[in-house]
Protein backbone atom coordinates (compact mmCIF):
# COMPACT_ATOMS: atom_id res chain seq x y z
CA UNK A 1 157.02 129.97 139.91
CA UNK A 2 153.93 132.42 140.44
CA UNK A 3 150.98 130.15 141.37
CA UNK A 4 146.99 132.03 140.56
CA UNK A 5 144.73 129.84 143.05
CA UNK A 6 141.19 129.73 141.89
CA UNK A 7 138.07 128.43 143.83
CA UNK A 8 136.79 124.83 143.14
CA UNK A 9 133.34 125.04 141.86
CA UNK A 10 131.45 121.25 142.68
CA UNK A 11 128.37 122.31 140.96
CA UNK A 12 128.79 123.10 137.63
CA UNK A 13 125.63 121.91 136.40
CA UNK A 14 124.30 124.76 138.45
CA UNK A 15 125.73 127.16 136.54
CA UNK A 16 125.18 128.63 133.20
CA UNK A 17 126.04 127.75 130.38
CA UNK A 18 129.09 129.40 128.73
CA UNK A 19 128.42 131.88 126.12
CA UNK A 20 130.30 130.68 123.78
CA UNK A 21 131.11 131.26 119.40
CA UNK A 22 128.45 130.65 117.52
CA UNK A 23 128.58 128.95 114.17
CA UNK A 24 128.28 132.77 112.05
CA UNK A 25 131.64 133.18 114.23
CA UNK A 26 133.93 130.62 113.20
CA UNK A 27 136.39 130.75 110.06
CA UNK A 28 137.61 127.60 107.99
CA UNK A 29 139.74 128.69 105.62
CA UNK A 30 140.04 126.33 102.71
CA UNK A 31 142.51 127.94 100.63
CA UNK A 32 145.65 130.15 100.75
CA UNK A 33 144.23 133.43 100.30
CA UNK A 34 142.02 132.48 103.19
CA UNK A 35 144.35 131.04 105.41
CA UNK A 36 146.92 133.94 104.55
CA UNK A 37 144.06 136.10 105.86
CA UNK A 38 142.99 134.60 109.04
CA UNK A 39 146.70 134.25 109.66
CA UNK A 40 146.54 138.54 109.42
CA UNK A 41 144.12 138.89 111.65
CA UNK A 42 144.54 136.83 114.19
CA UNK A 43 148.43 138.35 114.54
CA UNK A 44 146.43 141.43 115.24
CA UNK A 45 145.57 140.78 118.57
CA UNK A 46 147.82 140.51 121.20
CA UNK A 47 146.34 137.05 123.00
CA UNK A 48 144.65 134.51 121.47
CA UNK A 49 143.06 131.38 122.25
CA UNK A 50 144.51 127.90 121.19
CA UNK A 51 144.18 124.12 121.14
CA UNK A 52 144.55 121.12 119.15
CA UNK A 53 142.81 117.94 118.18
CA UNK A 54 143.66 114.75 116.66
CA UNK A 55 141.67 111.65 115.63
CA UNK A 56 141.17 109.42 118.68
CA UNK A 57 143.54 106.31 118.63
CA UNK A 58 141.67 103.16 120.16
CA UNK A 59 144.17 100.74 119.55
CA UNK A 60 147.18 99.68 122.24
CA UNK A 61 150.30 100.28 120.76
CA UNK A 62 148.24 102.89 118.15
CA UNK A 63 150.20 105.76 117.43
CA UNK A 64 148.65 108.76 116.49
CA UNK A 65 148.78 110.92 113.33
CA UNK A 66 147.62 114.27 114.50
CA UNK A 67 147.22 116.95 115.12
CA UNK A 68 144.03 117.22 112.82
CA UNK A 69 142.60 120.48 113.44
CA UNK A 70 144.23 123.66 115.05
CA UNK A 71 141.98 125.75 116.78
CA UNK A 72 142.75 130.20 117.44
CA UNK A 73 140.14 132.32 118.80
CA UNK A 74 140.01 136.00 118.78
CA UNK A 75 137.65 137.84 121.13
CA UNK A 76 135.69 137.75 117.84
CA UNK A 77 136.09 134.66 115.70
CA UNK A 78 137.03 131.56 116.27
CA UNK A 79 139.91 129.87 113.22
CA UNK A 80 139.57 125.96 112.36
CA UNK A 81 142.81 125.08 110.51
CA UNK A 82 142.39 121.67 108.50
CA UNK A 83 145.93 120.37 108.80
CA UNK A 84 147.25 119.06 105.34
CA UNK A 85 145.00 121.84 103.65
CA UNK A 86 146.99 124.29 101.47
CA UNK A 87 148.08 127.31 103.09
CA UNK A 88 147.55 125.56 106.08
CA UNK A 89 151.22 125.16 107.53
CA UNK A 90 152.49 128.54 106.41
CA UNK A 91 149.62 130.31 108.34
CA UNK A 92 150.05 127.95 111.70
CA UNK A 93 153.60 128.84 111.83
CA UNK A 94 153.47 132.12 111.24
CA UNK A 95 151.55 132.55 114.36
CA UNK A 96 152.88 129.76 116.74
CA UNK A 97 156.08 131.29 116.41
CA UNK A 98 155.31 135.19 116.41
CA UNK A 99 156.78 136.52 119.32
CA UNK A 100 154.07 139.05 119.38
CA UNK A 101 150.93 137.03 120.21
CA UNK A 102 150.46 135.26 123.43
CA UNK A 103 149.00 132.28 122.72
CA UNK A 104 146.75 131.08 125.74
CA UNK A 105 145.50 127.50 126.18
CA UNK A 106 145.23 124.14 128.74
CA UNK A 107 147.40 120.83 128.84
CA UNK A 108 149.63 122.13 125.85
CA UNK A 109 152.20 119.62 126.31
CA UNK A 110 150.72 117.07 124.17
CA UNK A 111 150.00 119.44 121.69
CA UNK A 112 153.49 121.14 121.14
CA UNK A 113 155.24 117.79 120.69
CA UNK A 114 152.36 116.48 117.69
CA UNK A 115 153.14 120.00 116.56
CA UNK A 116 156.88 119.42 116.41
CA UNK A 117 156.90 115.80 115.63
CA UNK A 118 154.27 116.24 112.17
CA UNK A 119 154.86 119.80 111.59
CA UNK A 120 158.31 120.89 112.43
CA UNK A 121 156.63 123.71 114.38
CA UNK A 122 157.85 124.76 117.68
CA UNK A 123 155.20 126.65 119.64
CA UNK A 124 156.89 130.47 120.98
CA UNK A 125 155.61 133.17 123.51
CA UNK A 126 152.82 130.83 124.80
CA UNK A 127 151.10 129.97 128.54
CA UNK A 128 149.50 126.92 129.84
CA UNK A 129 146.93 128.02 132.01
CA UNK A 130 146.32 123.97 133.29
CA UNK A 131 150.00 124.75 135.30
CA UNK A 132 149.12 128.13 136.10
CA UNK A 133 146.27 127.57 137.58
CA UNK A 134 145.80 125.87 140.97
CA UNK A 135 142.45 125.32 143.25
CA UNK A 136 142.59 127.12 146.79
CA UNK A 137 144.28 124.40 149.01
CA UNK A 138 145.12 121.81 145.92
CA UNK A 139 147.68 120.53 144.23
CA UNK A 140 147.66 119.29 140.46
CA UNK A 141 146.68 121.17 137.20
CA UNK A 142 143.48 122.51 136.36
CA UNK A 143 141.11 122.47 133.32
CA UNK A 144 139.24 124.03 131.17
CA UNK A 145 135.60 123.54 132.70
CA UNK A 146 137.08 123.83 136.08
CA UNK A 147 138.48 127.61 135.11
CA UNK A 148 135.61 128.77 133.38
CA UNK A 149 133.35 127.48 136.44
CA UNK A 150 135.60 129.33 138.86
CA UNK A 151 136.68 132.00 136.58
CA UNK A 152 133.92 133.15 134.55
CA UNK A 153 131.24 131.49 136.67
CA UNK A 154 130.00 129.71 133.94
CA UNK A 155 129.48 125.74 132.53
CA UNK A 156 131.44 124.46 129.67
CA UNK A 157 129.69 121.14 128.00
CA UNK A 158 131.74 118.79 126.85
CA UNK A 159 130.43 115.75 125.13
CA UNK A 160 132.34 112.57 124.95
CA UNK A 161 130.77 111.65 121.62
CA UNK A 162 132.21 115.02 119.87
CA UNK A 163 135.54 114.50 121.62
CA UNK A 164 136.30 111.30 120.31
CA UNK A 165 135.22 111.89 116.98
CA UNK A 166 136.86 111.40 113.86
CA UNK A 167 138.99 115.16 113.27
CA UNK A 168 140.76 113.48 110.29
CA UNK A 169 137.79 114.04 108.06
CA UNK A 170 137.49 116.46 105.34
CA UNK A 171 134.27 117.75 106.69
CA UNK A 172 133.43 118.83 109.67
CA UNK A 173 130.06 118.68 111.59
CA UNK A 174 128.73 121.73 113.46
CA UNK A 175 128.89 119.74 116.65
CA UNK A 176 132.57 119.49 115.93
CA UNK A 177 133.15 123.19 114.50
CA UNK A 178 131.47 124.49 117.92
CA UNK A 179 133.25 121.83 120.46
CA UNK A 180 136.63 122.88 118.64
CA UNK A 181 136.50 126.80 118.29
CA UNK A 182 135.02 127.45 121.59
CA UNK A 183 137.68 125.20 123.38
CA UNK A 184 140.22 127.71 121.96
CA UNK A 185 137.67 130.72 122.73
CA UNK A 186 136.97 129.56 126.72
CA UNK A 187 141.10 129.60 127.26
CA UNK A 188 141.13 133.09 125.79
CA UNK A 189 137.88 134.50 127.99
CA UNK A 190 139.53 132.80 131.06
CA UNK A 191 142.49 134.32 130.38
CA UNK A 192 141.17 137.98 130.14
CA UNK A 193 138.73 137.46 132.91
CA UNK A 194 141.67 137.20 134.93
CA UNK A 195 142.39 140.82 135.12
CA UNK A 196 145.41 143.39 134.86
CA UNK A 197 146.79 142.21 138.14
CA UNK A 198 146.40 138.46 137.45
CA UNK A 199 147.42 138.50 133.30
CA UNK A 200 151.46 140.71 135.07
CA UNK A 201 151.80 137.49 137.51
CA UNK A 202 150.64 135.11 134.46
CA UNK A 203 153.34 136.66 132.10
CA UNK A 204 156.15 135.84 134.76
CA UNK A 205 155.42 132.33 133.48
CA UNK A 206 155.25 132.77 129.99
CA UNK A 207 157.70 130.48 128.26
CA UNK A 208 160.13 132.66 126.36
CA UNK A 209 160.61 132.85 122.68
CA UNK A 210 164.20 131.13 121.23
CA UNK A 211 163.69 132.82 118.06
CA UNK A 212 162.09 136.02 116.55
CA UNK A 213 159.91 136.74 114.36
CA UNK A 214 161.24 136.68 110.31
């Protein structure tokens, strides 16, 4: 498979920080009209951003119940989906499995089998950048903060605190709401940034769809 070898970038905290969604930019739809319509508009765009989270487990043996929270971004918005909110499931699926919009993300192997095991939702027409990816002269996956330091020449923050919080609750905090959308939104910008060239060898890997769209 076609391997895109990116530079290794040692000092991020050099570099500035990512321009990221802003609250005014990101979309929780609480109901089925609003799901319904963020579901519209985010299948029309052709890429999109996307990533999951679930509430931490801390126990041995713990299971856990997620995913939570699915994240989309748009070059525009970014789309918090409260899973177990009405509307909720219909919309997700809808635009996991379109065969129409790439959907663009990091490490998505955890996150397609929470998606199948609580959902029933198997993931189509997608790419993990974290196996696309490689650093010049390295072996092993890549993430987020290292792409968008080498990509987009830029620093992601990413707070522990925020990352292990609770993404079960009903409400979210804006720390939350800006750690969640823009992780979605910094896959998509990485993505583009790549270029014509880079985005032909990137859909060589791009896992095919076993169904089409209804």
């Amino acid at each position: 498979m076609t391997i895109i070898r990116i530079p290794q970038v040692v000092e991020l905290d050099a570099l500035p920080r990512f321009d990221g969604l802003h609250l005014d930019q990101i979309i929780t739809p609480e109901t089925p009209e609003a799901f319904s319509q963020a579901k519209d508009e985010l299948l029309g765009w052709p890429q999109v951003g996307f990533d999951t989270e679930s509430k931490p487990t801390f126990k041995v043996g713990e299971v856990s119940t997620g995913p939570h929270l699915i994240q989309f971004a748009s070059p525009e918005k970014g789309y918090l989906f409260k899973v177990g909110s009405d509307g909720c499931s219909e919309a997700v699926r809808a635009v996991l499995q379109s065969t129409r919009v790439l959907k663009v993300g990091f490490g998505l192997s955890t996150d397609r089998s929470r998606l199948r095991n609580r959902l029933g939702i198997e993931m189509v027409h997608f790419i993990d950048l974290g196996t696309t990816l490689r650093y010049q002269g390295k072996k092993g996956q890549v993430g987020l903060r290292g792409a968008v330091a080498a990509v987009l020449g830029a620093r992601v923050s990413k707070s522990r605190s925020v990352s292990t919080s609770n993404w079960s609750n009903r409400s979210l905090t804006d720390a939350q709401r800006l750690y969640a959308a823009n992780d979605a939104y910094a896959a998509l910008r990485v993505f583009l940034a790549l270029g014509d060239d880079a985005e032909r060898v990137l859909h060589d890997r791009i896992v095919p769809a076993k169904q089409l769209d209804s």
